[in-house]
C-alpha atoms as a PDB file:
ATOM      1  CA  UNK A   1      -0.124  27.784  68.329  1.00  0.00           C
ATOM      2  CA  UNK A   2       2.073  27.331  71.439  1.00  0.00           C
ATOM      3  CA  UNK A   3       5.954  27.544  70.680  1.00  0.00           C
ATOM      4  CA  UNK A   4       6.896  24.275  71.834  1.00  0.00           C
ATOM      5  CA  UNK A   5       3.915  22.594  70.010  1.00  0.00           C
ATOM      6  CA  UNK A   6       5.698  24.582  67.177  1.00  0.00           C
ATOM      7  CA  UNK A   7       8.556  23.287  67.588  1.00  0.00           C
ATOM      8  CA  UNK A   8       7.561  19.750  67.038  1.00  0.00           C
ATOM      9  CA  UNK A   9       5.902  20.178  63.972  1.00  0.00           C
ATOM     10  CA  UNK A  10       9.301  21.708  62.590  1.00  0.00           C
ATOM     11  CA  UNK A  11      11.166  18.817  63.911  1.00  0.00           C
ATOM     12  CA  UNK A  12       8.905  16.451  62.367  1.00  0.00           C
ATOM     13  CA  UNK A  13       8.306  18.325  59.024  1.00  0.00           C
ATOM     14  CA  UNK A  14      12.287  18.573  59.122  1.00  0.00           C
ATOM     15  CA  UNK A  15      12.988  14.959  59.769  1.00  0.00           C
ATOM     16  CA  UNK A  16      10.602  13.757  57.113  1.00  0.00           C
ATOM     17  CA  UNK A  17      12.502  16.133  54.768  1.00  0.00           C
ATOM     18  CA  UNK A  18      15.906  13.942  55.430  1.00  0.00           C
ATOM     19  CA  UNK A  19      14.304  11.075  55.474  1.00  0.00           C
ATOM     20  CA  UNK A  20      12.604  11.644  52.197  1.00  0.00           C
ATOM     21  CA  UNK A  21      16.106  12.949  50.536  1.00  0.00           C
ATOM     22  CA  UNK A  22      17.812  10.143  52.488  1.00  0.00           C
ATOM     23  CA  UNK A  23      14.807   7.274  50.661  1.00  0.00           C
ATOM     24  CA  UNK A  24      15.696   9.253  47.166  1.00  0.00           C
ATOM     25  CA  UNK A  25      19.598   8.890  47.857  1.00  0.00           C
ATOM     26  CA  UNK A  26      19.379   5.206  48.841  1.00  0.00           C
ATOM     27  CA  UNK A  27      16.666   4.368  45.584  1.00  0.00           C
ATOM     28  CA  UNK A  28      18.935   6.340  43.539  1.00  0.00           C
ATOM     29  CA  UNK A  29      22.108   3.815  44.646  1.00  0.00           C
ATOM     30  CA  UNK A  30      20.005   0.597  44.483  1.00  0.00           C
ATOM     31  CA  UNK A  31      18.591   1.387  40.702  1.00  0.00           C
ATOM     32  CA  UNK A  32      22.494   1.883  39.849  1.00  0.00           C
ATOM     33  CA  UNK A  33      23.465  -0.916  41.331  1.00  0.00           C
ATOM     34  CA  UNK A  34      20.744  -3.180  39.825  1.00  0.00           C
ATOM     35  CA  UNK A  35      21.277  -1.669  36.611  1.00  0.00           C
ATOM     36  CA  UNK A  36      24.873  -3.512  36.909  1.00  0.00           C
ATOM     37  CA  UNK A  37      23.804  -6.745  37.782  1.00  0.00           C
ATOM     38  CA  UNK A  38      20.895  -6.678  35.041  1.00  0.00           C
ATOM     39  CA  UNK A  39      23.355  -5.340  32.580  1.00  0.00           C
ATOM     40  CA  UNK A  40      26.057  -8.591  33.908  1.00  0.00           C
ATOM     41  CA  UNK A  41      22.639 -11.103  33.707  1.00  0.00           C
ATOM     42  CA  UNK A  42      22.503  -9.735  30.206  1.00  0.00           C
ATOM     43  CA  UNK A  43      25.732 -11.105  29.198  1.00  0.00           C
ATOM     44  CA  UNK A  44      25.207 -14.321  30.481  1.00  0.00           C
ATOM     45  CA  UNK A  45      21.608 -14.602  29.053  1.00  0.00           C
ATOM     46  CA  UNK A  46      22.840 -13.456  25.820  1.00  0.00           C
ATOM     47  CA  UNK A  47      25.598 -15.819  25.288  1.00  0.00           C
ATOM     48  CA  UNK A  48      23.331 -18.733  26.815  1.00  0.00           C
ATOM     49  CA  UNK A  49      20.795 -17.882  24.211  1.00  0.00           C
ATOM     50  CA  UNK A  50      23.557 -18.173  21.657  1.00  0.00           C
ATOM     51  CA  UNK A  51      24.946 -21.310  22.102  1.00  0.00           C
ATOM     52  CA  UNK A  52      21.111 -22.597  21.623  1.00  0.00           C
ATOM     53  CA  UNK A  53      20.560 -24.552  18.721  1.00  0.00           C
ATOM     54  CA  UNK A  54      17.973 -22.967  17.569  1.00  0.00           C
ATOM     55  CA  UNK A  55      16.031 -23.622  14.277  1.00  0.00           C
ATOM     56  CA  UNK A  56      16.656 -23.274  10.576  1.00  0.00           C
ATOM     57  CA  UNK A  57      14.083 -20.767   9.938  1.00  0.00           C
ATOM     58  CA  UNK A  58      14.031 -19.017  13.595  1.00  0.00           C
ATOM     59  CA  UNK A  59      17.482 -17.435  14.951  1.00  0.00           C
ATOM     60  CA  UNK A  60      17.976 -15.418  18.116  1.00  0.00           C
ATOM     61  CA  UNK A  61      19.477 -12.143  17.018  1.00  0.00           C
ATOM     62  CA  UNK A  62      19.538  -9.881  20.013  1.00  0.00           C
ATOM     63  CA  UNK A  63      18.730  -9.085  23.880  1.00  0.00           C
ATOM     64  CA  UNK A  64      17.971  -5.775  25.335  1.00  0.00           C
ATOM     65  CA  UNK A  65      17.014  -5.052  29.079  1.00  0.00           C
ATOM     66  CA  UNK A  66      15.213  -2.320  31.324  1.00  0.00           C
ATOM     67  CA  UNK A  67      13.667  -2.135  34.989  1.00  0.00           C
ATOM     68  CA  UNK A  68       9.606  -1.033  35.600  1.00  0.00           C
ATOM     69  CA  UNK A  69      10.108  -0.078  39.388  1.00  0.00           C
ATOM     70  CA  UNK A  70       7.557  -2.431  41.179  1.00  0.00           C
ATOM     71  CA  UNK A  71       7.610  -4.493  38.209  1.00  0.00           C
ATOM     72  CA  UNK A  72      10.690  -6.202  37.769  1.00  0.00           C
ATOM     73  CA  UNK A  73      13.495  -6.880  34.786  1.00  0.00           C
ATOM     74  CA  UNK A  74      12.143  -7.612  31.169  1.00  0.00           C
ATOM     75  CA  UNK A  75      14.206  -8.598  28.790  1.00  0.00           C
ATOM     76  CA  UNK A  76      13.052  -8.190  25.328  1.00  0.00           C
ATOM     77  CA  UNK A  77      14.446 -10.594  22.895  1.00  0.00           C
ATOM     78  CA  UNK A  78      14.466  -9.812  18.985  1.00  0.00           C
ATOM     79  CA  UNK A  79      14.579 -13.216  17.038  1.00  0.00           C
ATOM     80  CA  UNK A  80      15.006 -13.501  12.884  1.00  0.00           C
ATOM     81  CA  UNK A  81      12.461 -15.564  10.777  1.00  0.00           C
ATOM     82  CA  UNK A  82      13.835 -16.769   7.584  1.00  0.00           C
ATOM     83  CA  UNK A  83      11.646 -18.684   4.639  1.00  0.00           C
ATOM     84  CA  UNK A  84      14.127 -21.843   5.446  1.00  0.00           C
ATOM     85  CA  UNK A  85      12.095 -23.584   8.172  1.00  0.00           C
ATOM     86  CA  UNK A  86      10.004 -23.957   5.438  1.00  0.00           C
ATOM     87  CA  UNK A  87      12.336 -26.468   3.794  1.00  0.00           C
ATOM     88  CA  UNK A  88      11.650 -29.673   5.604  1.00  0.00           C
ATOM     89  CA  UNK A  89       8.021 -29.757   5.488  1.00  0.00           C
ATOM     90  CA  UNK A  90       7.890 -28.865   1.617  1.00  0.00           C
ATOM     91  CA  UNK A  91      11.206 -30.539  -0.415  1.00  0.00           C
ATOM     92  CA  UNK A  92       8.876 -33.076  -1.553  1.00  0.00           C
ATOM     93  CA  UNK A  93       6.548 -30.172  -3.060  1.00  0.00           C
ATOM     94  CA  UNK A  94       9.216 -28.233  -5.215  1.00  0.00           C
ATOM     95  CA  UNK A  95      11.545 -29.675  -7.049  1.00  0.00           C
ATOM     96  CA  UNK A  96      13.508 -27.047  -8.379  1.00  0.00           C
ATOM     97  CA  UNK A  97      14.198 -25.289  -4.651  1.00  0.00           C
ATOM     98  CA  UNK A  98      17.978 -24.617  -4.839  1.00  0.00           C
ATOM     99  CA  UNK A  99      20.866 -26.921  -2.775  1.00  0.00           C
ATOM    100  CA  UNK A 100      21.948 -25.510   0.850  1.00  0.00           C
ATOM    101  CA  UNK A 101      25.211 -23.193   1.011  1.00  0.00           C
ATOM    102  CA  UNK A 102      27.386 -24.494   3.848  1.00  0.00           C
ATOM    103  CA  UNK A 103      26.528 -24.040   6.914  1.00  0.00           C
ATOM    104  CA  UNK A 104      27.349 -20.260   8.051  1.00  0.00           C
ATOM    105  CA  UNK A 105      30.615 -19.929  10.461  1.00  0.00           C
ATOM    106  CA  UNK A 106      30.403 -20.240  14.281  1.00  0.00           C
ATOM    107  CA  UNK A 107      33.824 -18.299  16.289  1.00  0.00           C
ATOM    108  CA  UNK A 108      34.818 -17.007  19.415  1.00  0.00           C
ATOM    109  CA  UNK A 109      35.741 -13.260  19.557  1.00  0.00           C
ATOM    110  CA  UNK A 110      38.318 -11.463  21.391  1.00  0.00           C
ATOM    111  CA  UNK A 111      36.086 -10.613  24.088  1.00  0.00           C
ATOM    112  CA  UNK A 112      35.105 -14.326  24.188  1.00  0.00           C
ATOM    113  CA  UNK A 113      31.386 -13.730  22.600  1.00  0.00           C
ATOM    114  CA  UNK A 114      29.916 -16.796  20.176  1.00  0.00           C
ATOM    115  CA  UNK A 115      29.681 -15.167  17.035  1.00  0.00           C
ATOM    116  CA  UNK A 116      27.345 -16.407  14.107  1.00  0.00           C
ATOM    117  CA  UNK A 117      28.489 -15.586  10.345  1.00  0.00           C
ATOM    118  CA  UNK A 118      25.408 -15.774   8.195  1.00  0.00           C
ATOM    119  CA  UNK A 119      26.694 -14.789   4.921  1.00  0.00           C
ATOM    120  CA  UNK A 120      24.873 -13.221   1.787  1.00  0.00           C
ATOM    121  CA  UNK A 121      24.473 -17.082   0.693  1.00  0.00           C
ATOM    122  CA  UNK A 122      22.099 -18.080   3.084  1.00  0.00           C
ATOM    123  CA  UNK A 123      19.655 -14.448   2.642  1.00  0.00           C
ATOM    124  CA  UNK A 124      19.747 -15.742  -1.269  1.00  0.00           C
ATOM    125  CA  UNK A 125      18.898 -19.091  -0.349  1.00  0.00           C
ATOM    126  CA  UNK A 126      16.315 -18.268   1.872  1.00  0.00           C
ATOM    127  CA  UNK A 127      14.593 -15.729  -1.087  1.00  0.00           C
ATOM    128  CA  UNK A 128      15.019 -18.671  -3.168  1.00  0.00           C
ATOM    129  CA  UNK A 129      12.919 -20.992  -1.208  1.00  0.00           C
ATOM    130  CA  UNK A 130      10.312 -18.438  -0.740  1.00  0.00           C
ATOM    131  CA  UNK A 131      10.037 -16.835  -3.984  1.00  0.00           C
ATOM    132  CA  UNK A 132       9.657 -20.613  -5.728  1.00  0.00           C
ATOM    133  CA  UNK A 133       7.084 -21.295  -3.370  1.00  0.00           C
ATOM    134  CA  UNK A 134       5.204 -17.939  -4.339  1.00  0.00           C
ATOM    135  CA  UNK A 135       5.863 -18.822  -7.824  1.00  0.00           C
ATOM    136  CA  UNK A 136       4.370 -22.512  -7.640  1.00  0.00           C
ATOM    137  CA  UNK A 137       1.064 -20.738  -5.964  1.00  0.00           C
ATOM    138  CA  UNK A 138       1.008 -18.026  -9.113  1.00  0.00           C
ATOM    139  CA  UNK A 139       1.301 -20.585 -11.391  1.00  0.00           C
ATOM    140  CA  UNK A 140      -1.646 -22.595  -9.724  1.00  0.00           C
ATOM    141  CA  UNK A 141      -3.707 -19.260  -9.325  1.00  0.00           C
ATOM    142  CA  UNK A 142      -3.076 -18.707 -13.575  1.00  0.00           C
ATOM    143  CA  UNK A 143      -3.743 -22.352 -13.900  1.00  0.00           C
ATOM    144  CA  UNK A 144      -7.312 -21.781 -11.806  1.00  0.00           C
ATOM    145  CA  UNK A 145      -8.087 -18.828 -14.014  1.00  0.00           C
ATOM    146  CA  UNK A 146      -7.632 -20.508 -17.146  1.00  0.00           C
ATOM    147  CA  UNK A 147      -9.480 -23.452 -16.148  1.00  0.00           C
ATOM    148  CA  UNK A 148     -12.545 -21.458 -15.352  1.00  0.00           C
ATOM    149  CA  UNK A 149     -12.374 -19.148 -18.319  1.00  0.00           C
ATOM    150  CA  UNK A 150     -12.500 -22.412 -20.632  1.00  0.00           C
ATOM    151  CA  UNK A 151     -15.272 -23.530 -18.202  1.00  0.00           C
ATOM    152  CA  UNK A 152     -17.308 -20.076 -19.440  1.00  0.00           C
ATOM    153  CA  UNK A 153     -16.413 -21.185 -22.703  1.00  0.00           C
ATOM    154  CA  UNK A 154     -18.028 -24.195 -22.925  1.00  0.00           C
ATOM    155  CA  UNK A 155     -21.253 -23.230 -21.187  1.00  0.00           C
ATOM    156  CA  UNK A 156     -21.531 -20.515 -24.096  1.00  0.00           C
ATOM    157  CA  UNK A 157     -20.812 -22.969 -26.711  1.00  0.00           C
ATOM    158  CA  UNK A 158     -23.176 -25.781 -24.739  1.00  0.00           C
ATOM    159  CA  UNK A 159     -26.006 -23.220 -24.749  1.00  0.00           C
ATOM    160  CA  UNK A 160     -25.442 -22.319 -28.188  1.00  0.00           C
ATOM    161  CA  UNK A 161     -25.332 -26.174 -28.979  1.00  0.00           C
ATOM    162  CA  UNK A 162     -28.530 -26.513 -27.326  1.00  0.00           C
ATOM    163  CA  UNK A 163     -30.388 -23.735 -29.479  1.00  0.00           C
ATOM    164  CA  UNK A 164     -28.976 -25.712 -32.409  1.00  0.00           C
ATOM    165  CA  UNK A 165     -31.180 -29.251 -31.311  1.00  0.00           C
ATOM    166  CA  UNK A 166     -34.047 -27.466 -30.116  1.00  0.00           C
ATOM    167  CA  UNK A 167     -34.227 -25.585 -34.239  1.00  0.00           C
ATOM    168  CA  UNK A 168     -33.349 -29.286 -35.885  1.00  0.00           C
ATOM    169  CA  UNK A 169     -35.641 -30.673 -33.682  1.00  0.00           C
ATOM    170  CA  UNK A 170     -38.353 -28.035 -34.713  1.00  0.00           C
ATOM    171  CA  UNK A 171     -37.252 -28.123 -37.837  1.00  0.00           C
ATOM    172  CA  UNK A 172     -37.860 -32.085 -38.358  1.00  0.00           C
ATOM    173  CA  UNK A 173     -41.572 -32.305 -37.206  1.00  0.00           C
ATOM    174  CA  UNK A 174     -41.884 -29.661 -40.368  1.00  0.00           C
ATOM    175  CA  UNK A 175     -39.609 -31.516 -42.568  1.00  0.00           C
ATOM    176  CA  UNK A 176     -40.661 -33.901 -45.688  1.00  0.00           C
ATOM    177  CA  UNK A 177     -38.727 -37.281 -45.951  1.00  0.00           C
ATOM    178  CA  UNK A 178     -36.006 -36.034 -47.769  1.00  0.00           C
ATOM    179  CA  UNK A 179     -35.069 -33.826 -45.624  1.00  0.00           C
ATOM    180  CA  UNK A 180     -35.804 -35.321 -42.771  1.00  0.00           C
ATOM    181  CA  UNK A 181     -32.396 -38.109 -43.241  1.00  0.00           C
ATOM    182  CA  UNK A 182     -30.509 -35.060 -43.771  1.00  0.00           C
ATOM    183  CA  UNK A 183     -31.623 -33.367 -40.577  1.00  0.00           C
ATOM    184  CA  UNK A 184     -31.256 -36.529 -38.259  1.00  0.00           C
ATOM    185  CA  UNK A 185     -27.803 -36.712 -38.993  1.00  0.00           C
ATOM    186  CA  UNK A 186     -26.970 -33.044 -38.468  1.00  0.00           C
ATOM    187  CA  UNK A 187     -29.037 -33.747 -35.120  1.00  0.00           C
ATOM    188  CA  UNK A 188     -27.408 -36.742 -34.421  1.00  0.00           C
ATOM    189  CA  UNK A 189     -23.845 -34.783 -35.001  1.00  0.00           C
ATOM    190  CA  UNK A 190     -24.891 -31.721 -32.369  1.00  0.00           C
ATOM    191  CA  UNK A 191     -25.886 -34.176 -29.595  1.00  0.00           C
ATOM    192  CA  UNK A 192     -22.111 -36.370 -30.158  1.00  0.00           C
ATOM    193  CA  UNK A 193     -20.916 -32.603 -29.570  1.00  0.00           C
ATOM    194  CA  UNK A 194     -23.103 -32.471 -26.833  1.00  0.00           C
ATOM    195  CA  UNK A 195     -21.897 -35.706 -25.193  1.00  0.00           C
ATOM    196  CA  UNK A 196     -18.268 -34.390 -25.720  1.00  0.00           C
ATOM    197  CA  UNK A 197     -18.736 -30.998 -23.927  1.00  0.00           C
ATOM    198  CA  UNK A 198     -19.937 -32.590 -20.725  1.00  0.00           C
ATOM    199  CA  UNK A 199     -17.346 -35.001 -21.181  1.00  0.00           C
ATOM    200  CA  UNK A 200     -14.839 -31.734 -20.521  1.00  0.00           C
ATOM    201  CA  UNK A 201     -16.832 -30.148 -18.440  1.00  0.00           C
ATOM    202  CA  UNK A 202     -16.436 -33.174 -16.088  1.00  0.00           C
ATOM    203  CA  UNK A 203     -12.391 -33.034 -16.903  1.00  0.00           C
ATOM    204  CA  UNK A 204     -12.287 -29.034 -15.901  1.00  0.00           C
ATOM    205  CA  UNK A 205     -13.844 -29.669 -13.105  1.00  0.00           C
ATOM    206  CA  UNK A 206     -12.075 -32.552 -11.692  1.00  0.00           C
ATOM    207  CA  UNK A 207      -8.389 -30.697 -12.340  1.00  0.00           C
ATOM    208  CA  UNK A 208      -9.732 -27.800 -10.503  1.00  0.00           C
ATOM    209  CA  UNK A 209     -10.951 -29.803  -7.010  1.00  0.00           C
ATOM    210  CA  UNK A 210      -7.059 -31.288  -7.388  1.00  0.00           C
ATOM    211  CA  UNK A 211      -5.521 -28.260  -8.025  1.00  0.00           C
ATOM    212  CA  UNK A 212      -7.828 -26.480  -5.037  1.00  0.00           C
ATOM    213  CA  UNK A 213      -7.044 -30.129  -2.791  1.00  0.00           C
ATOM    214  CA  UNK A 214      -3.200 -29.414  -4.110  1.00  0.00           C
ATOM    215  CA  UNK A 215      -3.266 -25.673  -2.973  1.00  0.00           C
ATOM    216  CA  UNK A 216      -4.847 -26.870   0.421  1.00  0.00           C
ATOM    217  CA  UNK A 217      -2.085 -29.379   1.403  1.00  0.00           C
ATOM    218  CA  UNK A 218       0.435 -27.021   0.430  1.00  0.00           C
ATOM    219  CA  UNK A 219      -0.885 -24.928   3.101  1.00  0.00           C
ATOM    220  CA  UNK A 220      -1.013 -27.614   5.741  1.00  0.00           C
ATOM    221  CA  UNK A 221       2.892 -28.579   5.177  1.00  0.00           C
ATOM    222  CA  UNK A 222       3.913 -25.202   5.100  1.00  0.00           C
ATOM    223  CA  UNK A 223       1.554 -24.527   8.493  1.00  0.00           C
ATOM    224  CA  UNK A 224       3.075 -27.704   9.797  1.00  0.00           C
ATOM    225  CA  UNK A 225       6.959 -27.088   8.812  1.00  0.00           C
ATOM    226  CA  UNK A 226       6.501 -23.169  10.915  1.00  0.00           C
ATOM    227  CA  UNK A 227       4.687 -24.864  14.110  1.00  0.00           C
ATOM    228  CA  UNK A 228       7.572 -27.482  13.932  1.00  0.00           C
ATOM    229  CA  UNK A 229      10.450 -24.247  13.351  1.00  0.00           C
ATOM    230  CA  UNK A 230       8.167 -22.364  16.377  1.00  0.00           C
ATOM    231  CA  UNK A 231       8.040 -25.701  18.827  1.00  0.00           C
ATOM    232  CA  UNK A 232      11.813 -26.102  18.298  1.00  0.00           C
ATOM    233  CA  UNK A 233      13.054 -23.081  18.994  1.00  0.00           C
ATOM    234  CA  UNK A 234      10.939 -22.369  21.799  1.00  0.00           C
ATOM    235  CA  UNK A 235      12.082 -25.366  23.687  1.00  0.00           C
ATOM    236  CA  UNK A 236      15.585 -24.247  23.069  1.00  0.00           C
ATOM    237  CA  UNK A 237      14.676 -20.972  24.207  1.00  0.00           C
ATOM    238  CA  UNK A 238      12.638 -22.001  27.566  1.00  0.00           C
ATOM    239  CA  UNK A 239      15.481 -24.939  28.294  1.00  0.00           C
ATOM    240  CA  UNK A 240      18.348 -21.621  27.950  1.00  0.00           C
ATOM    241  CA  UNK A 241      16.482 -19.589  29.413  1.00  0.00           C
ATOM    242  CA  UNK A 242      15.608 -21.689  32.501  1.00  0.00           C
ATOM    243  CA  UNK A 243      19.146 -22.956  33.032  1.00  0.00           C
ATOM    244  CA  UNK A 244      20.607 -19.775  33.162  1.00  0.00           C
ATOM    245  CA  UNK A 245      18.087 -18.596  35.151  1.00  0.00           C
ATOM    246  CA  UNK A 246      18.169 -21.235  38.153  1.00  0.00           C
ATOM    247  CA  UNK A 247      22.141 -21.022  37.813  1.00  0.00           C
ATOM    248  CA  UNK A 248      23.155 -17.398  37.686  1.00  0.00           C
ATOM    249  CA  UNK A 249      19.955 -15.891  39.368  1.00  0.00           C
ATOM    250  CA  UNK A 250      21.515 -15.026  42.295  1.00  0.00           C
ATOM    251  CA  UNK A 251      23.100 -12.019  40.291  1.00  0.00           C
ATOM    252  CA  UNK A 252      19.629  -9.704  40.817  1.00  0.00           C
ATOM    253  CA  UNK A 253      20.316  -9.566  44.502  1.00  0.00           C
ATOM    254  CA  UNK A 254      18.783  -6.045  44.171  1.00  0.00           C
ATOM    255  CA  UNK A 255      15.445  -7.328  42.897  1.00  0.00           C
ATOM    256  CA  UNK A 256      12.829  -7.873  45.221  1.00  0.00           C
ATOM    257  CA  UNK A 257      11.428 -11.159  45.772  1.00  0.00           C
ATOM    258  CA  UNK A 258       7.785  -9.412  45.315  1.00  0.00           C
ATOM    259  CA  UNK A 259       9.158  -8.461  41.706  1.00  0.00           C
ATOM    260  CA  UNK A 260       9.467 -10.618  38.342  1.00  0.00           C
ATOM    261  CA  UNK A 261      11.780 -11.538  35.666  1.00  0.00           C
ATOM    262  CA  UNK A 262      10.327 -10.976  31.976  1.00  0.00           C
ATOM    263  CA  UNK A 263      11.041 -12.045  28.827  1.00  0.00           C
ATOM    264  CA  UNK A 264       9.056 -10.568  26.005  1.00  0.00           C
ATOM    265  CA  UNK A 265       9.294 -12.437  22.406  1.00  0.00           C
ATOM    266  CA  UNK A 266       9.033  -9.551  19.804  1.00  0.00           C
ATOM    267  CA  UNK A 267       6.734 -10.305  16.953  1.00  0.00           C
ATOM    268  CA  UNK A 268       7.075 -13.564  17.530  1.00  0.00           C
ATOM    269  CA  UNK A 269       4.662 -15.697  16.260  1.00  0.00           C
ATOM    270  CA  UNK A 270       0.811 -14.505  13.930  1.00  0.00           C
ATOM    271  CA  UNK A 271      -2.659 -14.916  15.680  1.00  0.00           C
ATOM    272  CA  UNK A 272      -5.696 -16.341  14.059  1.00  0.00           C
ATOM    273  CA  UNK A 273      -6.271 -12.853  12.079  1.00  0.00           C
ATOM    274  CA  UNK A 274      -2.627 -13.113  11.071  1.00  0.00           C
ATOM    275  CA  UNK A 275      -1.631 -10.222  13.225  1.00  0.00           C
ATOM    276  CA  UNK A 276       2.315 -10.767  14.596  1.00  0.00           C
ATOM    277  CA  UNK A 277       2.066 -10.847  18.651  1.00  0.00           C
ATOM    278  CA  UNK A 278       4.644 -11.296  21.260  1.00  0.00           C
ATOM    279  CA  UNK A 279       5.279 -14.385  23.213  1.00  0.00           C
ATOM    280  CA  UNK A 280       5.943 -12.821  27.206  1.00  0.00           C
ATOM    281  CA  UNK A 281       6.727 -15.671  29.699  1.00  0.00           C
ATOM    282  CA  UNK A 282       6.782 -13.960  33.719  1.00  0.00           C
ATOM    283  CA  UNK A 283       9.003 -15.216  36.093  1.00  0.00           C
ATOM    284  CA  UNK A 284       8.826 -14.352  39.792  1.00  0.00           C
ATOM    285  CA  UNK A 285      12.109 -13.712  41.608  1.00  0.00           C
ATOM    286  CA  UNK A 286      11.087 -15.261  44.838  1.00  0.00           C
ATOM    287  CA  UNK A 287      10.442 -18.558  42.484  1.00  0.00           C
ATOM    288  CA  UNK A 288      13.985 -17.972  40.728  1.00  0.00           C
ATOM    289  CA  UNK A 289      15.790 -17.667  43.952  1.00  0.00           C
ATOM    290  CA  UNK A 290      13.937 -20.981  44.881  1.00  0.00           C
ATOM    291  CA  UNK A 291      15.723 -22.664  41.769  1.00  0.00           C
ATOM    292  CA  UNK A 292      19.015 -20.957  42.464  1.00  0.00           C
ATOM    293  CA  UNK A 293      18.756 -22.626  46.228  1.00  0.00           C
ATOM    294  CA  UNK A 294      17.705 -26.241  44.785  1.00  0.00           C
ATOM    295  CA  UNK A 295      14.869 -26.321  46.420  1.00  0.00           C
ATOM    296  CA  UNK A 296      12.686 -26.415  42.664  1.00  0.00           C
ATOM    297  CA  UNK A 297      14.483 -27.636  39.410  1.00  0.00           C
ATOM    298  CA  UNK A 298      14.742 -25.628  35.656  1.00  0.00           C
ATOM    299  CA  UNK A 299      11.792 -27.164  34.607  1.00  0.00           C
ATOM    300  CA  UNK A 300       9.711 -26.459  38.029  1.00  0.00           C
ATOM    301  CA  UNK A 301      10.557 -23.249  37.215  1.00  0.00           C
ATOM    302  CA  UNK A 302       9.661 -22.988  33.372  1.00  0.00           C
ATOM    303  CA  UNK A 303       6.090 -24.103  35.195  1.00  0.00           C
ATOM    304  CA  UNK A 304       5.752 -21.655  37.266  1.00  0.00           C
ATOM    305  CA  UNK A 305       6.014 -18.818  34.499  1.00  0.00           C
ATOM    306  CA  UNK A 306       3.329 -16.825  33.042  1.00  0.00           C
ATOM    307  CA  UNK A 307       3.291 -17.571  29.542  1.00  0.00           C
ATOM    308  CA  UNK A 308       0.924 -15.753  27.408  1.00  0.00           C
ATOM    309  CA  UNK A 309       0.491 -14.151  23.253  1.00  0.00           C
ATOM    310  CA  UNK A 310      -0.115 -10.627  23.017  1.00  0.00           C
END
């Protein structure tokens, strides 16, 4: 190898060295800076998200943030599922579910944060409503039992009532006259029994179709009262979120349009095999700056997202 063909290579070799450590220095800046802005987006996201509000049975507790390089921001949001949502879809069901505390205590802080006081009133009252609604199903499940342990009970004593007729009836084709009176009325007296079995047989089973109809209702309000909690807070969520988004987006100026906004719903909501999943809704940041510049509305933008249960 000539010298000056050398000499090239070194350049070159020494030049992609700098430019390398020079790519590394710059990346290094930009991450710190964007970590500022996402930690700033935060704030506002967090106290927009608190000022939602929100359902009686599904709070917003917290928001935490990191950056996937090539990915984008995703914000994972913790929310708190309390037995009250189940409230308004079964107060017609139990009567004995315990009056409301007062409503817990909203404030500002000193560093001007909405604060929500949930005191030790509303965990009781929330146990309450729960463990009563347990307790109605226990007492239904006891109630089932019972019913189909005095159903056994009466097929035994049915089937030993019908050994009884069968013997009398033998019996009378063998009997003289004076027996025979004798043993039509003892006859006559096992097949009034008779009657009177399937009479509660027919009772039994009637109470336990409305108990199992009871028990299935039940299930449908209380199915229906956490879709309602779910549909409620979710529009407050997506309206916040949204908002906030089309407003302050313009604070990730370090994101790259080619990257996304996240927001991942932890253990939101339970699938068909009543396994909890996350809700995740994707944003793109060329579609958020879009919103931030008027040219597409909050809801345009809640359209656009990737929504999706995992």
């Amino acid at each position: 190898m000539n010298k000056a063909k050398f000499n090239s290579i070194a350049v070159m070799m020494l030049t992609a060295s700098l430019g390398c450590a020079s790519t590394t220095q710059a990346a290094t800046k930009n991450y710190s800076e964007l970590n500022k802005e996402i930690q700033i987006m935060t704030g506002v996201l967090d106290t927009a998200l608190k000022q939602s509000g929100g359902s009686d049975s599904i709070r917003y507790r917290a928001l935490e943030a990191t950056y996937l390089a090539g990915q984008g921001v995703v914000y994972n949001v913790s929310t708190r599922s309390t037995g009250l949502g189940l409230l308004s879809g079964l107060r017609d069901i139990f009567v004995n579910i315990p009056d409301a505390p007062p409503a817990p205590n909203v404030f500002i802080s000193d560093d001007n944060e909405i604060e929500i006081d949930m005191d030790h009133d509303w965990e009781h009252f929330a146990e309450e409503t729960v463990h009563h609604f347990e307790e109605a199903f226990r007492e239904q499940r006891e109630e089932m039992r019972e019913l189909r342990s005095q159903e056994r009970e009466l097929a035994w004593e049915q089937r030993e009532l019908e050994r009884e007729q069968r013997d009398l009836r033998f019996e009378l084709r063998q009997a003289d006259r004076e027996r025979e009176k004798e043993m039509k009325e003892e006859l006559q007296k096992v097949e009034q029994k008779m009657k009177q079995f399937e009479q509660r047989k027919q009772e039994l089973a009637k109470h336990a179709q409305e108990i199992e109809q009871d028990q299935k209702e039940k299930l449908t309000k209380r199915k229906e009262a956490q879709q309602k909690a779910y549909k409620q807070f979710l529009a407050n969520f997506e309206s916040n979120i949204g908002d906030a988004l089309c407003r302050f987006g313009s604070g990730l100026r370090g994101l790259p349009d080619s990257e996304n906004v996240s927001f991942v719903l932890n253990d939101f909501s339970r699938n068909d095999n009543n396994q909890l999943v996350d809700r995740v809704y994707v944003f793109s940041q060329d579609t958020i700056k879009n919103c931030v510049r008027e040219k597409i509305n909050s809801s345009e933008l809640l359209s656009s997202a990737m929504v999706y249960d995992f």
